[in-house]
Protein backbone atom coordinates (compact mmCIF):
# COMPACT_ATOMS: atom_id res chain seq x y z
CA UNK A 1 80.94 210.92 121.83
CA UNK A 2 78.66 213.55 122.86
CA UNK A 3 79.87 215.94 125.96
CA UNK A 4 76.60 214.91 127.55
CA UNK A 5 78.07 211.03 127.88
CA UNK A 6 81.46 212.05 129.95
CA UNK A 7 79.58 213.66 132.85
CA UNK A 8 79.60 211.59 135.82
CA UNK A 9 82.73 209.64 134.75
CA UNK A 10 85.80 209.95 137.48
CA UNK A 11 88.90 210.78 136.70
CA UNK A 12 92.06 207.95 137.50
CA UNK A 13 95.29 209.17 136.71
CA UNK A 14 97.03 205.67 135.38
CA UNK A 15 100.69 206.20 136.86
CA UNK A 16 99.21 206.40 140.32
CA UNK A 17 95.82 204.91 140.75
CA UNK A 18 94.98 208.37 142.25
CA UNK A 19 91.16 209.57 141.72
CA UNK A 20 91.41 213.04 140.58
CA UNK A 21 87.76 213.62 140.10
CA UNK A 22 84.47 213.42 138.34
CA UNK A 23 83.45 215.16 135.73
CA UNK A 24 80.74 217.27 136.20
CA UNK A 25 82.74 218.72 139.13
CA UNK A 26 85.10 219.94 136.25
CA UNK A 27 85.66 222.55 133.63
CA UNK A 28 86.26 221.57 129.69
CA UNK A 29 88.60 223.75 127.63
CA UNK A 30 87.41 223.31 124.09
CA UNK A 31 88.33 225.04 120.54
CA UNK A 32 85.65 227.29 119.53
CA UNK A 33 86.45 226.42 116.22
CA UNK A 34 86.46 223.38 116.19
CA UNK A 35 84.43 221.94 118.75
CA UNK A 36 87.43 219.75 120.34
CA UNK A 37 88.60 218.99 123.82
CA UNK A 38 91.40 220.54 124.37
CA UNK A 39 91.90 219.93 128.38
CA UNK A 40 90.04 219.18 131.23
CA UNK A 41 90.26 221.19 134.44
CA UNK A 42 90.42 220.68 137.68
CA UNK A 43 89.69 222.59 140.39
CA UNK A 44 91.87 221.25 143.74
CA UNK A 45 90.16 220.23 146.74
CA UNK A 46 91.31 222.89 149.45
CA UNK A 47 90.87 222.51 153.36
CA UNK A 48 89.51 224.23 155.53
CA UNK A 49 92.54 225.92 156.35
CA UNK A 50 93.41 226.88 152.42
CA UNK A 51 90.01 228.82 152.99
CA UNK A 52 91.59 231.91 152.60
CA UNK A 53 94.16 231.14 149.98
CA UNK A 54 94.02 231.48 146.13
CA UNK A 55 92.31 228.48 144.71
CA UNK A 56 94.26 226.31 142.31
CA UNK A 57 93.26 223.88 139.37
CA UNK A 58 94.58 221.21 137.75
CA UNK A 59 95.24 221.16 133.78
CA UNK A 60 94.80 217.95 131.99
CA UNK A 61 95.78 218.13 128.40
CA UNK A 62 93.37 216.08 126.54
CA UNK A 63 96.13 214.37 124.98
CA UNK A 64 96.97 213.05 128.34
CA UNK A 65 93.81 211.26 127.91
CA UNK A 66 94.36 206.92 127.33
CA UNK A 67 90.95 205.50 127.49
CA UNK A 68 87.31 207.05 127.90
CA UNK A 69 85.41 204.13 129.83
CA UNK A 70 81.79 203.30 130.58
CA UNK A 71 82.57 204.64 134.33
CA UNK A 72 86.14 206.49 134.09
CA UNK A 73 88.68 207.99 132.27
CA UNK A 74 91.95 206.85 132.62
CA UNK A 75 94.55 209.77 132.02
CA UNK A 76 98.68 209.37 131.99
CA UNK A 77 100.11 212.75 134.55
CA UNK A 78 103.39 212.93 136.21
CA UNK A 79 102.10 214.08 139.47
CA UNK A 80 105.82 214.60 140.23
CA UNK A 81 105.02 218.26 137.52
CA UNK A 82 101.52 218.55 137.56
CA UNK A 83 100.07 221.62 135.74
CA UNK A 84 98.62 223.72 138.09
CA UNK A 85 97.48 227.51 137.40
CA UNK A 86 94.55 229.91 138.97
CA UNK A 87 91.16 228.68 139.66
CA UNK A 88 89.10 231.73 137.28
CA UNK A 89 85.97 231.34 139.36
């Protein structure tokens, strides 16, 4: 699969149903070695109050990854411990 094909394709986490979002709106960690996925990440939608605050993403190891669809991608998370570190905008 070319990186080309996954753009536009939202993110559902599987334990939850929960749309975590599309990507395209995303950032891809890949080996420069290799040329692999090795997460996908996602910045968090802040409000308008959050303005000020430091922006936060969400890490999705790619082995969290079950099934790359025509339309989605289906990922397994916890939300309960989801991986969150700072947005690097």
């Amino acid at each position: 699969m070319r990186l080309g094909e996954l753009a536009g394709k939202e993110i559902i986490n599987i334990n939850d149903g929960a749309r975590l979002g599309v990507v395209g709106e995303t950032d891809l960690s890949i080996d420069a070695e290799t040329g692999q996925i090795q997460s996908i990440v996602l910045p968090r939608k802040m409000g308008f109050m959050n303005f000020w605050a430091e922006k936060q993403e969400l890490v999705i190891p790619w082995e969290a990854v079950r099934k790359v669809g025509v339309e989605v991608i289906i990922v397994e998370l916890d939300q309960a411990t989801p991986s969150f570190g700072k947005f690097l905008a």
